[in-house]
C-alpha atoms as a PDB file:
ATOM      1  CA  UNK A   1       0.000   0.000   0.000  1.00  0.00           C
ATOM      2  CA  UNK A   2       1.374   3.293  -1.075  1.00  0.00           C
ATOM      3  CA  UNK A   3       2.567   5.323   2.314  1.00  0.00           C
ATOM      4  CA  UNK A   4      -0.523   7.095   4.235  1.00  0.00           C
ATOM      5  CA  UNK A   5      -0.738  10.549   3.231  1.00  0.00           C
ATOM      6  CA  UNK A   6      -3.111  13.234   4.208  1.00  0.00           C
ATOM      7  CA  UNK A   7      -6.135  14.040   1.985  1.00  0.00           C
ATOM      8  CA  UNK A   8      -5.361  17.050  -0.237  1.00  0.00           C
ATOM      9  CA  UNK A   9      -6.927  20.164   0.348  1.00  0.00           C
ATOM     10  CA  UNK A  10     -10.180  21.340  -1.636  1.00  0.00           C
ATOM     11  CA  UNK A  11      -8.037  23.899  -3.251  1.00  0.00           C
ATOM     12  CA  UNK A  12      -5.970  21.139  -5.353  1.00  0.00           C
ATOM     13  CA  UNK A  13      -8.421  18.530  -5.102  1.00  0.00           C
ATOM     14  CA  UNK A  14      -9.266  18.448  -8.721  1.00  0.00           C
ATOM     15  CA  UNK A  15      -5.680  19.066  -9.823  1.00  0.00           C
ATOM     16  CA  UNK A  16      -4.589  15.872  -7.816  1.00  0.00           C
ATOM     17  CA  UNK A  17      -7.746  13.733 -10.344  1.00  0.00           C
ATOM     18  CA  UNK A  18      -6.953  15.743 -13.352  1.00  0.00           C
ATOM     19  CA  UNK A  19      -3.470  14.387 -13.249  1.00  0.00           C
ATOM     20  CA  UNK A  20      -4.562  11.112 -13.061  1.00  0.00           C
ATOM     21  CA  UNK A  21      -2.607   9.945  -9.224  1.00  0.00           C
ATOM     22  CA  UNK A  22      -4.909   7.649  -7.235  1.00  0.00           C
ATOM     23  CA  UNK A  23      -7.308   8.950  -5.018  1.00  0.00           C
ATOM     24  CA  UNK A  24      -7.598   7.013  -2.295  1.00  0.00           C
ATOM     25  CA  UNK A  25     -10.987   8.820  -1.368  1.00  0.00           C
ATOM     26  CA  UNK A  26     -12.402   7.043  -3.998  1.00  0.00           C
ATOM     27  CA  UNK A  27     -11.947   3.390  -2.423  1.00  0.00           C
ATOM     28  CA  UNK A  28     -15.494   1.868  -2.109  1.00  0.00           C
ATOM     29  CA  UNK A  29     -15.725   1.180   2.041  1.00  0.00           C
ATOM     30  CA  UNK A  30     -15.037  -2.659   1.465  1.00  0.00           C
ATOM     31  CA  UNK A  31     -12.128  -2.083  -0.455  1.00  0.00           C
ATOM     32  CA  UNK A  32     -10.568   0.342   2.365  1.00  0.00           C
ATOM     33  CA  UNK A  33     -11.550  -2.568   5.063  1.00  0.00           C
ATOM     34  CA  UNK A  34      -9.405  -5.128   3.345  1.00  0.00           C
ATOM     35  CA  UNK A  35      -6.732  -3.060   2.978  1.00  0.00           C
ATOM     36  CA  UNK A  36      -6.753  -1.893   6.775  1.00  0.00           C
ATOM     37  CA  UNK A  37      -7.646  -5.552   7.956  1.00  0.00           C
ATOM     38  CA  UNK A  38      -4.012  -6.274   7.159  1.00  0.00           C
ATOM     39  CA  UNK A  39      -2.375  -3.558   9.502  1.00  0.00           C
ATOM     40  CA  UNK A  40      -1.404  -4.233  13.217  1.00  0.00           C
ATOM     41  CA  UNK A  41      -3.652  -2.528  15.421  1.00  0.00           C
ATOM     42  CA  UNK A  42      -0.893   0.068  15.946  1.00  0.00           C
ATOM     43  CA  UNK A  43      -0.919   0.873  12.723  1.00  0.00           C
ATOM     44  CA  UNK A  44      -4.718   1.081  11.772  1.00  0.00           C
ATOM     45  CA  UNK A  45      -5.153   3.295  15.233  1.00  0.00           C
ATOM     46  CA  UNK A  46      -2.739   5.603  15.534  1.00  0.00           C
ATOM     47  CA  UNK A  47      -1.819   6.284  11.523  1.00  0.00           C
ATOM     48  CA  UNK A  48      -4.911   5.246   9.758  1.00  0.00           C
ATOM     49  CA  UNK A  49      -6.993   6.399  12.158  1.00  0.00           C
ATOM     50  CA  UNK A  50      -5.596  10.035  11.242  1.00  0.00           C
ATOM     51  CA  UNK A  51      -5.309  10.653   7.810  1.00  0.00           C
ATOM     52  CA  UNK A  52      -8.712  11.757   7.048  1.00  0.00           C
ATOM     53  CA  UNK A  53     -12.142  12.186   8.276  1.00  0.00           C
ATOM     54  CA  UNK A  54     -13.363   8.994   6.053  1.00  0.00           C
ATOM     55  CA  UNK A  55     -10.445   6.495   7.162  1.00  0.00           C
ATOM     56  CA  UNK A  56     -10.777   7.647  10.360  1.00  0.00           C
ATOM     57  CA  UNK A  57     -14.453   6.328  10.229  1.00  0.00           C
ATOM     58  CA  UNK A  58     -13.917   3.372   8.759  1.00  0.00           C
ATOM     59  CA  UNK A  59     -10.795   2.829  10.883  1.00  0.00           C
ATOM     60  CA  UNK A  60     -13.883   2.520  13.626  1.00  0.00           C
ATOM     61  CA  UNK A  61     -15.138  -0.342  12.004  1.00  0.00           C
ATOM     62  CA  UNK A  62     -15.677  -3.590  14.565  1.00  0.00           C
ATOM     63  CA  UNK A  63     -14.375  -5.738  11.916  1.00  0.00           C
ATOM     64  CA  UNK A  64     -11.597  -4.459  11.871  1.00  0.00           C
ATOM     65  CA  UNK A  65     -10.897  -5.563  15.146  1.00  0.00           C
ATOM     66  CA  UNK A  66     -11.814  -9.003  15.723  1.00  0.00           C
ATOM     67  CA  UNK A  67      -7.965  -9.872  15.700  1.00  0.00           C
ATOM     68  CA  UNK A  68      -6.287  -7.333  18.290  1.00  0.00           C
ATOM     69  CA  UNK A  69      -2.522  -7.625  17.721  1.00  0.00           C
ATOM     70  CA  UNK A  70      -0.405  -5.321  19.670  1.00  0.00           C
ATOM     71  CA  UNK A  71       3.170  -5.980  19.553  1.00  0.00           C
ATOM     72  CA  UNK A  72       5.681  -3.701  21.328  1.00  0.00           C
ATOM     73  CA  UNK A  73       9.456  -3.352  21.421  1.00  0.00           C
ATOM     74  CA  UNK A  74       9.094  -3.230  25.287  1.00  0.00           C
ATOM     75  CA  UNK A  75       9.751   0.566  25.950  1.00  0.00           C
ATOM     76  CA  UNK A  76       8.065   0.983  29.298  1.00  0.00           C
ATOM     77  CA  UNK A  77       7.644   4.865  28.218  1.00  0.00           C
ATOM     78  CA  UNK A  78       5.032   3.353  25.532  1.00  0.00           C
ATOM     79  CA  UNK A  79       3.226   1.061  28.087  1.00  0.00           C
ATOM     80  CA  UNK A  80       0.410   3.601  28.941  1.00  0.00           C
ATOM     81  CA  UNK A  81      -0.876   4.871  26.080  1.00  0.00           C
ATOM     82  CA  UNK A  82      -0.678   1.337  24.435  1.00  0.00           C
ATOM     83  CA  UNK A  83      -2.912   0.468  26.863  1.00  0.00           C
ATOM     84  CA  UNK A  84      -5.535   3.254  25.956  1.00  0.00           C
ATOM     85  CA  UNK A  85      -5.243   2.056  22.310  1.00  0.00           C
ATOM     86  CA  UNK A  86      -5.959  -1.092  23.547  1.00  0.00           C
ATOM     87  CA  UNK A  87      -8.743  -0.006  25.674  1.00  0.00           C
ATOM     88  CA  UNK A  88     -10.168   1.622  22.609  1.00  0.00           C
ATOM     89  CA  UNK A  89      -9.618  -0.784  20.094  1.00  0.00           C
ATOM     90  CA  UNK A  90     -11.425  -3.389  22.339  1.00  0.00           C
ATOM     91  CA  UNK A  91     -14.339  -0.677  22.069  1.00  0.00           C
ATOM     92  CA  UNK A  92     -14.432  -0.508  18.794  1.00  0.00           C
ATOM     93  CA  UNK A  93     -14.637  -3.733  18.698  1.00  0.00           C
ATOM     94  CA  UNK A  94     -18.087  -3.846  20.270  1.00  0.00           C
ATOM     95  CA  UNK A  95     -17.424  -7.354  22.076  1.00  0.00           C
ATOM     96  CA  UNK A  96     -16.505  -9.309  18.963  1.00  0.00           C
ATOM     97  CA  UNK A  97     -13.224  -9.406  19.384  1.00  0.00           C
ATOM     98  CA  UNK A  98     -12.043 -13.658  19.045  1.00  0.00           C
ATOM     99  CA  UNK A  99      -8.076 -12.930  18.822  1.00  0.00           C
ATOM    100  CA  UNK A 100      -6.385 -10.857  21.582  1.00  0.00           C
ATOM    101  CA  UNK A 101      -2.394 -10.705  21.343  1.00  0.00           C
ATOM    102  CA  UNK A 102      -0.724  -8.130  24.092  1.00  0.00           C
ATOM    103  CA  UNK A 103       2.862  -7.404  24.761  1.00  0.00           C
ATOM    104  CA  UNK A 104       4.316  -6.022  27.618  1.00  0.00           C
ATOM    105  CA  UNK A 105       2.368  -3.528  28.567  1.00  0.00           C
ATOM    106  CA  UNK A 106      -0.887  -5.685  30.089  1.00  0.00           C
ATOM    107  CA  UNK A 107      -2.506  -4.556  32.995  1.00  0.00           C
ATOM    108  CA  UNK A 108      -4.862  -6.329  35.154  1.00  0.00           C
ATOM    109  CA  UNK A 109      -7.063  -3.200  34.705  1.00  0.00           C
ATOM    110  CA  UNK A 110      -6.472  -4.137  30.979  1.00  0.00           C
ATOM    111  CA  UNK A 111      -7.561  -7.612  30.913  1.00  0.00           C
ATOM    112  CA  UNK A 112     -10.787  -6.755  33.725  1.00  0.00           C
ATOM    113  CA  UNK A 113     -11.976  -4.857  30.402  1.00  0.00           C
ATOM    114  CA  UNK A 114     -11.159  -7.600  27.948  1.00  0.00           C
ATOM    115  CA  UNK A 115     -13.086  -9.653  30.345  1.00  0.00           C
ATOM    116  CA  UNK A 116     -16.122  -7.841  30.304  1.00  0.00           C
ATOM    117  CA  UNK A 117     -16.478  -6.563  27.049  1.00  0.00           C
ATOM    118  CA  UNK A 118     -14.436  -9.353  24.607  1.00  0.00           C
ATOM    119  CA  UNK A 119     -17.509 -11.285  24.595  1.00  0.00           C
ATOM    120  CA  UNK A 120     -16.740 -13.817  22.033  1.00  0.00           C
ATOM    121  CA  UNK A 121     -12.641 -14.597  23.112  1.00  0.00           C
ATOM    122  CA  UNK A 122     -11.228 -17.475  21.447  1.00  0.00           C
ATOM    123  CA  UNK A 123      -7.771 -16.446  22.181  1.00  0.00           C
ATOM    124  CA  UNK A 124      -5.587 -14.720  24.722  1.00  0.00           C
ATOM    125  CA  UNK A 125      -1.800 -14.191  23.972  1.00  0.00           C
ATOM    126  CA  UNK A 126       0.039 -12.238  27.085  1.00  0.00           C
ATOM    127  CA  UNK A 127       3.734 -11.811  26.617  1.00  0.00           C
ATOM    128  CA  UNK A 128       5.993 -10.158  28.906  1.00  0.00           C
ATOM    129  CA  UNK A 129       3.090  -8.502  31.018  1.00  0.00           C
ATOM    130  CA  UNK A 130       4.945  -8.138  34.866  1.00  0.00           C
ATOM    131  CA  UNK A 131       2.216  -6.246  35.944  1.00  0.00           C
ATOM    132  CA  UNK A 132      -0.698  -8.979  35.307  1.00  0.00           C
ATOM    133  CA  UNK A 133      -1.491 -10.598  38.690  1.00  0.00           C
ATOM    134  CA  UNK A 134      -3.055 -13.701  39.466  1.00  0.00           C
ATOM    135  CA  UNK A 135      -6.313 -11.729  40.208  1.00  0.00           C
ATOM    136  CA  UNK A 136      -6.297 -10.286  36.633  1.00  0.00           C
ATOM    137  CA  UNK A 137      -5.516 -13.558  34.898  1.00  0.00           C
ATOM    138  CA  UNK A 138      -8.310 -15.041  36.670  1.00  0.00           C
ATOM    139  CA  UNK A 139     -10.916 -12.896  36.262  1.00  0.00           C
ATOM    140  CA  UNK A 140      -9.959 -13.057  32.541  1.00  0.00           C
ATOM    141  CA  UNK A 141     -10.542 -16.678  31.992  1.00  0.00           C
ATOM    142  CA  UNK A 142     -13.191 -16.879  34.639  1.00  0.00           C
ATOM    143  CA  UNK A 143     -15.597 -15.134  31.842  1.00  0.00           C
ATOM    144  CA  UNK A 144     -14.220 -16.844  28.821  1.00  0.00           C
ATOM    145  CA  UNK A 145     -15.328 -20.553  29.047  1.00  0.00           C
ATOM    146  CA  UNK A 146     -15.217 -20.675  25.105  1.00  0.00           C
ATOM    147  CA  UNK A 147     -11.736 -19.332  25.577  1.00  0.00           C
ATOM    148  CA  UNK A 148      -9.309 -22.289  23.009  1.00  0.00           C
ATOM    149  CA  UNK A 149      -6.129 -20.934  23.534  1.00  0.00           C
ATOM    150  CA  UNK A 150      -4.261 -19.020  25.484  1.00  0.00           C
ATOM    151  CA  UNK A 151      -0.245 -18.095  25.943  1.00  0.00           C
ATOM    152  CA  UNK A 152       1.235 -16.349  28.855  1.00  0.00           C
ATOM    153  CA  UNK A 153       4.715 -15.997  27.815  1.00  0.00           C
ATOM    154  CA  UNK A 154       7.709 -14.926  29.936  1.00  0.00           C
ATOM    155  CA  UNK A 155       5.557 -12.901  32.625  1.00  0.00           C
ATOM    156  CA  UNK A 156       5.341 -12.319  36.292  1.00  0.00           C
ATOM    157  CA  UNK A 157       4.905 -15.573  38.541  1.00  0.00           C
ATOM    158  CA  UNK A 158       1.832 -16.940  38.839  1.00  0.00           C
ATOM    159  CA  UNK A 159       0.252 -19.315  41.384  1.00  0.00           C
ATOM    160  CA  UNK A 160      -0.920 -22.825  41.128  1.00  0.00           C
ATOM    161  CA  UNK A 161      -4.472 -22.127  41.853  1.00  0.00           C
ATOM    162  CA  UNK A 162      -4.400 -19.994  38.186  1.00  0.00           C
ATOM    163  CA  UNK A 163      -3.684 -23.177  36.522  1.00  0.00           C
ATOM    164  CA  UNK A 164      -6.802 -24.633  38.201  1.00  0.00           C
ATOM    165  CA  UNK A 165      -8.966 -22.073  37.651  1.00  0.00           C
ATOM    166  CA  UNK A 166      -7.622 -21.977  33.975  1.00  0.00           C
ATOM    167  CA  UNK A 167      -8.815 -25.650  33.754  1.00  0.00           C
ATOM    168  CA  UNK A 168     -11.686 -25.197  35.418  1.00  0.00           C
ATOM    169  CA  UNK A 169     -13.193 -22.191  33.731  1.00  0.00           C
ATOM    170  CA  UNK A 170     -11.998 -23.018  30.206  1.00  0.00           C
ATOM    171  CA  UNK A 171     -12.943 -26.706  29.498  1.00  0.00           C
ATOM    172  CA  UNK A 172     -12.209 -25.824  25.273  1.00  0.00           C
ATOM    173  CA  UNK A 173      -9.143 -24.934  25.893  1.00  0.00           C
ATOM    174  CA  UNK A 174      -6.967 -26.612  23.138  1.00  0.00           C
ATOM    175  CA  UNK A 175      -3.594 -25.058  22.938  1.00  0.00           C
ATOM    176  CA  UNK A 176      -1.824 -23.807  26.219  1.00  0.00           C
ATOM    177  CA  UNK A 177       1.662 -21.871  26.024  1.00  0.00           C
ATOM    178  CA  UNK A 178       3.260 -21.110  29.495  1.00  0.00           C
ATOM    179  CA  UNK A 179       6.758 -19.751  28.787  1.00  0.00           C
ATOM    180  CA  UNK A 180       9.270 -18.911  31.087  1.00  0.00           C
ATOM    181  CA  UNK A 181      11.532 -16.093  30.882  1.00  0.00           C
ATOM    182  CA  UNK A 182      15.160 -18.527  30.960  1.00  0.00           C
ATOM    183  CA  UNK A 183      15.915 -21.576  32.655  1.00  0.00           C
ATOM    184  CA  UNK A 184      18.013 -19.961  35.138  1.00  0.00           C
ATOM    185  CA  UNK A 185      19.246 -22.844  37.666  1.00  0.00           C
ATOM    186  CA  UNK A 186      18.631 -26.211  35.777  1.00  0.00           C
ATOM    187  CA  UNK A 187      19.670 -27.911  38.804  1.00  0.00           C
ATOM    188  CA  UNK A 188      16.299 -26.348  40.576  1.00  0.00           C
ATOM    189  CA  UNK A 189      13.379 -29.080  40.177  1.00  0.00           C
ATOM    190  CA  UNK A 190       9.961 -28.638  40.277  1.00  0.00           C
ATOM    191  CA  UNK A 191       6.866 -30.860  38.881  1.00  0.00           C
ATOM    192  CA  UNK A 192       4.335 -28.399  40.289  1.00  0.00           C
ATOM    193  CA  UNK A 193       3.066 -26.985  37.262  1.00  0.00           C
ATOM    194  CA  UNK A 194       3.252 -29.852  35.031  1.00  0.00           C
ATOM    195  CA  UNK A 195       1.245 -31.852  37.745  1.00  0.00           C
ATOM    196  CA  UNK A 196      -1.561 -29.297  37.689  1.00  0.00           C
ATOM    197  CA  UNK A 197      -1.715 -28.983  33.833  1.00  0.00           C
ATOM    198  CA  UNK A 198      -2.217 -32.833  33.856  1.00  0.00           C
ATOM    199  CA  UNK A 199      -4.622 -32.449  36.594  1.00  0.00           C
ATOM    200  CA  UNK A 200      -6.950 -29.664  35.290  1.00  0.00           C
ATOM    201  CA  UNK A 201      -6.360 -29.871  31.446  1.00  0.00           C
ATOM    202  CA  UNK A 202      -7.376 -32.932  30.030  1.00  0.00           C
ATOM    203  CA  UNK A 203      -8.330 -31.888  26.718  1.00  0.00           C
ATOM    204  CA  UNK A 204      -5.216 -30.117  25.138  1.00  0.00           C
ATOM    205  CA  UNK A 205      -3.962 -30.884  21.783  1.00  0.00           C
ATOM    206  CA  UNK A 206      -0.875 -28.313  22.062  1.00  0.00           C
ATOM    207  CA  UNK A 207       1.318 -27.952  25.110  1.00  0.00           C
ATOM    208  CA  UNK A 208       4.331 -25.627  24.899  1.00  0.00           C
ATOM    209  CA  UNK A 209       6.625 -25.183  28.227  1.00  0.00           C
ATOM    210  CA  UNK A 210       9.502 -23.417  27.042  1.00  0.00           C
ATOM    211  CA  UNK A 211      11.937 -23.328  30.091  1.00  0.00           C
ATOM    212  CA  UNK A 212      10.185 -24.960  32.722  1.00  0.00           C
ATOM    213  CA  UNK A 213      11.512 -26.840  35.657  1.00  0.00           C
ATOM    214  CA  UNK A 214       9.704 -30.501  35.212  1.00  0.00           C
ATOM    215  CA  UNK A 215      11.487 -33.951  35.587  1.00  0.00           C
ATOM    216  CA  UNK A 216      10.407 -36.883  33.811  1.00  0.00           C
ATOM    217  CA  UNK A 217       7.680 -37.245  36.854  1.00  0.00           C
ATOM    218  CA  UNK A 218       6.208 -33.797  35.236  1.00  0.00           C
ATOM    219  CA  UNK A 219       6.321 -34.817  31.787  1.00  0.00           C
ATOM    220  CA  UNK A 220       4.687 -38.254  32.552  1.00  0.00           C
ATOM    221  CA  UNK A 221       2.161 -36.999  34.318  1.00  0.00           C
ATOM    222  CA  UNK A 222       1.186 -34.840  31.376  1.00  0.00           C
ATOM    223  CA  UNK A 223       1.653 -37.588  28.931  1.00  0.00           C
ATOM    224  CA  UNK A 224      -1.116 -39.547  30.910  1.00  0.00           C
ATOM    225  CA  UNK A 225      -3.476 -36.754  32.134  1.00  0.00           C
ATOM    226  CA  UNK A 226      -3.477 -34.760  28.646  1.00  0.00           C
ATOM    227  CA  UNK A 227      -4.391 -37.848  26.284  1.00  0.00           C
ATOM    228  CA  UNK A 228      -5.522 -35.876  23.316  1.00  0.00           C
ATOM    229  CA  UNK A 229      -1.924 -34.687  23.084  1.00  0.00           C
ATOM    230  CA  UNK A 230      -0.566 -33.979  19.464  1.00  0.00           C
ATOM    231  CA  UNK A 231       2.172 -31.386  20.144  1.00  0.00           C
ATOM    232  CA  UNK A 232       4.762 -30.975  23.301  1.00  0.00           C
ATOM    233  CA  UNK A 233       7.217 -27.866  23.276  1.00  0.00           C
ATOM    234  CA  UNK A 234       9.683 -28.886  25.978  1.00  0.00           C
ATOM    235  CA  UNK A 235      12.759 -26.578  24.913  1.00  0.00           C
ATOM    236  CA  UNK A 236      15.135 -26.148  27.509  1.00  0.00           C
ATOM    237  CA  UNK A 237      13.517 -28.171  29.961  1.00  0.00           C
ATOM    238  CA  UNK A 238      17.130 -29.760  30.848  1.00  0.00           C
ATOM    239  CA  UNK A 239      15.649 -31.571  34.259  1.00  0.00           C
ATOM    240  CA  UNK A 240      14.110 -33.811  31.711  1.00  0.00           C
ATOM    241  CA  UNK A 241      16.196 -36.772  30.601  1.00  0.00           C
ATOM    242  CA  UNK A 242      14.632 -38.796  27.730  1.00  0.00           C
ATOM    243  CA  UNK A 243      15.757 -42.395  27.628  1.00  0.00           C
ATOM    244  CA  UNK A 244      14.235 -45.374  27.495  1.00  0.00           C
ATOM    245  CA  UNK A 245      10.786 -46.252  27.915  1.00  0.00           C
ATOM    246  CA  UNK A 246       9.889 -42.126  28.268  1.00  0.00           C
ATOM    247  CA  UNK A 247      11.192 -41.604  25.250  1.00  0.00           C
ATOM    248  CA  UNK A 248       9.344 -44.558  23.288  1.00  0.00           C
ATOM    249  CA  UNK A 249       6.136 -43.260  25.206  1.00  0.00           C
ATOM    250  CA  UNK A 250       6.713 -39.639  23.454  1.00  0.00           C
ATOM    251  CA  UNK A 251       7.045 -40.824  20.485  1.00  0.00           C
ATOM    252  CA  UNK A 252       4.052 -43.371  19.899  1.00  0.00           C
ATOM    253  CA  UNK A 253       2.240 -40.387  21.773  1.00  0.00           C
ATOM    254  CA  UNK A 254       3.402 -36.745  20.250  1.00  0.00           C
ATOM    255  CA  UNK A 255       2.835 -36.299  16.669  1.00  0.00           C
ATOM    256  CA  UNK A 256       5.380 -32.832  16.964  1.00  0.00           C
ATOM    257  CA  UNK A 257       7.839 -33.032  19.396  1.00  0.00           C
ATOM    258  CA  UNK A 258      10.238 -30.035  20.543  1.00  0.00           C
ATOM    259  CA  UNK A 259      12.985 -31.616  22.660  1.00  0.00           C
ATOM    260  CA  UNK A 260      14.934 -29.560  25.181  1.00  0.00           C
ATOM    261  CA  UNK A 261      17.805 -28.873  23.169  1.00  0.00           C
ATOM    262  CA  UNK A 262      16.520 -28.299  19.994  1.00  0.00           C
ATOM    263  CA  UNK A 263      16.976 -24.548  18.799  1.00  0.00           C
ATOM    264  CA  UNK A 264      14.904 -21.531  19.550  1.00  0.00           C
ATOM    265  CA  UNK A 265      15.331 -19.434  16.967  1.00  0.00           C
ATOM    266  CA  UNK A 266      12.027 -19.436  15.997  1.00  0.00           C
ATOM    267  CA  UNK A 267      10.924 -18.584  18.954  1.00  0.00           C
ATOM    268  CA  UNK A 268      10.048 -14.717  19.142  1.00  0.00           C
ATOM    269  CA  UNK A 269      11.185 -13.841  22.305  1.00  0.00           C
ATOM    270  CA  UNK A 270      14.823 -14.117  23.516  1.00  0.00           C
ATOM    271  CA  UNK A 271      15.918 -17.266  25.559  1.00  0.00           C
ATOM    272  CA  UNK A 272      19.740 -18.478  26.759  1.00  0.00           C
ATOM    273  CA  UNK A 273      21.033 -21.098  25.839  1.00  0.00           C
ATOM    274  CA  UNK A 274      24.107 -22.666  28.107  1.00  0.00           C
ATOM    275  CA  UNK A 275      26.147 -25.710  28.360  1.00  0.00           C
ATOM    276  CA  UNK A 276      24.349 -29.300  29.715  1.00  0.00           C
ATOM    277  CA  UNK A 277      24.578 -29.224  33.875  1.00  0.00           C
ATOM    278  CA  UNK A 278      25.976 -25.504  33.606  1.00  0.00           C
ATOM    279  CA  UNK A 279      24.175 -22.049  34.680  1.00  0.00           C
ATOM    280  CA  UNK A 280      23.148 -19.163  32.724  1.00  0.00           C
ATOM    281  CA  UNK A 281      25.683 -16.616  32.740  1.00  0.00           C
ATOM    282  CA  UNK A 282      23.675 -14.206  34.447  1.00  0.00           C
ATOM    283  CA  UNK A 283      23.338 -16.007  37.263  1.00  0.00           C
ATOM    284  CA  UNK A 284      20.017 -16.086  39.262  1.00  0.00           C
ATOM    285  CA  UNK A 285      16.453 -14.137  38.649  1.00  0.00           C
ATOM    286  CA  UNK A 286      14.832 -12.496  41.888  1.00  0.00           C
ATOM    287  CA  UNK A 287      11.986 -15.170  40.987  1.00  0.00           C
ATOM    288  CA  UNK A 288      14.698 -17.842  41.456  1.00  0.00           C
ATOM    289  CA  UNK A 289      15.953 -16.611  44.603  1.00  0.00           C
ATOM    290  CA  UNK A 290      12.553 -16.368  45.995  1.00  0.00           C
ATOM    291  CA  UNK A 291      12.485 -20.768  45.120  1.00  0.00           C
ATOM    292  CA  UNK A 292      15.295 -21.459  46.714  1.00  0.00           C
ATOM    293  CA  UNK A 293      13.998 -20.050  50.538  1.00  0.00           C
ATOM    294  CA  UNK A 294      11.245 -22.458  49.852  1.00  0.00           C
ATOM    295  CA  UNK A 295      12.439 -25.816  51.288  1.00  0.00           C
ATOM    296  CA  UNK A 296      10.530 -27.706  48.853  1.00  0.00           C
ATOM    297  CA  UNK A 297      12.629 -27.410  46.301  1.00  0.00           C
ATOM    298  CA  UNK A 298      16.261 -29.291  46.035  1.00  0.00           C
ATOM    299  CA  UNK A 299      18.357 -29.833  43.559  1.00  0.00           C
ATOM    300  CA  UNK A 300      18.428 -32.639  41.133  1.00  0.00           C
ATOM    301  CA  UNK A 301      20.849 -34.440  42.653  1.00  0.00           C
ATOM    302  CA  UNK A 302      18.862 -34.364  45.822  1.00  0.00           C
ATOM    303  CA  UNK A 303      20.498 -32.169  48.026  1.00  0.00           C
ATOM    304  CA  UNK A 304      19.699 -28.801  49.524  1.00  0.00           C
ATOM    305  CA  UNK A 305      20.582 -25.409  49.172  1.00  0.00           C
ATOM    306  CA  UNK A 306      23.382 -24.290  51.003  1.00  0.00           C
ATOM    307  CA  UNK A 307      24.109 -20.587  51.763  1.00  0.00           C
ATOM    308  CA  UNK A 308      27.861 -21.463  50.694  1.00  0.00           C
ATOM    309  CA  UNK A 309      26.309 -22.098  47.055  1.00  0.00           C
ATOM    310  CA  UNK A 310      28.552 -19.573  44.876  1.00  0.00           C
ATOM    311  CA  UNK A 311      26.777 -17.290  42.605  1.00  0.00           C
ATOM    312  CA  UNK A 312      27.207 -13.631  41.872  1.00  0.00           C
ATOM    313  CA  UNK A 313      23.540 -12.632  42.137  1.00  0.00           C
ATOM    314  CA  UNK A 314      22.424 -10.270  39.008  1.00  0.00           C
ATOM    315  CA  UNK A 315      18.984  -9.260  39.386  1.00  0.00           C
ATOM    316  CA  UNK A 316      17.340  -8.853  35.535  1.00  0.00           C
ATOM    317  CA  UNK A 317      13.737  -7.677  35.973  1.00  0.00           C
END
């Protein structure tokens, strides 16, 4: 599409026909639609939306936004008034919105709106949204039972008791992506969240758990409580050691398999990669320090933590 340009004057209206360059003016509606169904919401809001007293009305249009995509570099000085072009462009929408993606700048006020108004959610992509609480994620999902897939990608911690209500509230849910930031400490172990998946989310077809802590006792336990299964994402998930009869199981089972070392280039958001048994060279996340003064958690080996455990702490949220 040639670059958005303001509409010419009155004055040199007729000059700009006469000499024969396009006038976009003269785009039936439809036309104009399926050209601006093709920008990111960004774009159609905050460029679109200004060119002209027509495309502006049309850039109203709730068809336009049945797929909200919002990505963001992650410039916190953007966060708020993303989050009033969300806000609006959720309006506009006038509830039909069925595709929802949101990048770093999610709120729990944000998603108490999407809640109420998205009526007709089918999907719910959070990436990178620290200040989305347990509270908001719930409230979320706890109005979207129709709700079939859903990512929350490197964001703040969340408690078990979201996975549960996610299971409980959204019995369509198909395709579940719960992404963790880096796999800081792969000698820290912990099943939790793969237990409650396999607990409260029987029917998913698509599983991705990019970084998580599991052990083969996690990944089992989703194997046999998620039997509808077609596609695992277990990238840097270095607790989990597939030999044997695990690894026979995965592969009758899983159609498309990820395994933990496989690359993650495709992946759109930045992960570490590090030597087998080694740690990441940044050393250990806030979130990871706050693990290890739980005493539930040991290391793979099976012994504690030990204050005398040598790490130069770097702190990167």
């Amino acid at each position: 599409m040639e670059s958005l340009q303001p509409t010419p004057s009155s004055s040199n209206l007729n000059a700009v026909i006469d000499s024969g360059v396009r006038n976009w003016l003269d785009l039936p509606r439809d036309a104009v639609l399926s050209i601006f169904v093709k920008l990111d919401t960004i774009d159609l809001l905050v460029r679109a939306h200004n060119v002209c007293t027509t495309w502006r009305n049309i850039s109203k249009d709730p068809f336009l936004y049945r797929t909200i995509n919002m990505p963001n570099l992650g410039e916190p000085e953007n966060n708020s008034d993303l989050e009033i072009l969300c806000h609006r462009a959720i309006d506009y929408s006038c509830g039909d919105s069925i595709d929802i993606n949101i990048e770093y700048f999610g709120t729990d006020d944000l998603l108490s709106h999407i809640a109420n108004s998205a009526s007709h959610l089918r999907c719910l992509r959070l990436a990178r949204c620290y200040s989305v609480t347990d509270e908001g994620l719930c409230e979320v999902v706890g109005k979207h039972a129709h709700l079939e897939e859903l990512e929350i990608s490197i964001s703040g911690g969340y408690s078990l008791d979201s996975l549960e209500v996610i299971g409980g509230c959204c019995p369509r849910l198909k395709t579940f992506k719960f992404n963790h930031e880096v796999y800081l400490l792969p000698h820290i172990v912990d099943d939790d969240e793969a237990f409650a998946i396999a607990k409260f989310m029987h029917g998913l077809c698509h599983l991705q758990l990019i970084g998580n802590k599991m052990t083969n006792d996690g990944l089992l336990a989703i194997l046999d409580g998620c039997p509808q299964l077609e596609s695992l994402d277990i990238r840097q998930c270095f607790n989990i050691n597939l030999e044997g009869s695990l690894a026979k199981r995965c592969k009758e089972q899983i159609k498309y398999l990820r395994l933990p070392n496989d690359s993650t280039d495709d992946y759109p958001f930045q992960t570490e990669d590090y030597p087998e048994g080694g740690y990441h060279p940044y050393g250990i996340s806030d979130i990871d320090l706050d693990l290890l003064s739980d005493d539930d958690y040991q290391f793979s080996d099976g012994s504690e933590f030990s204050e005398e455990f040598n790490v130069n702490y770097y702190y990167d949220f």
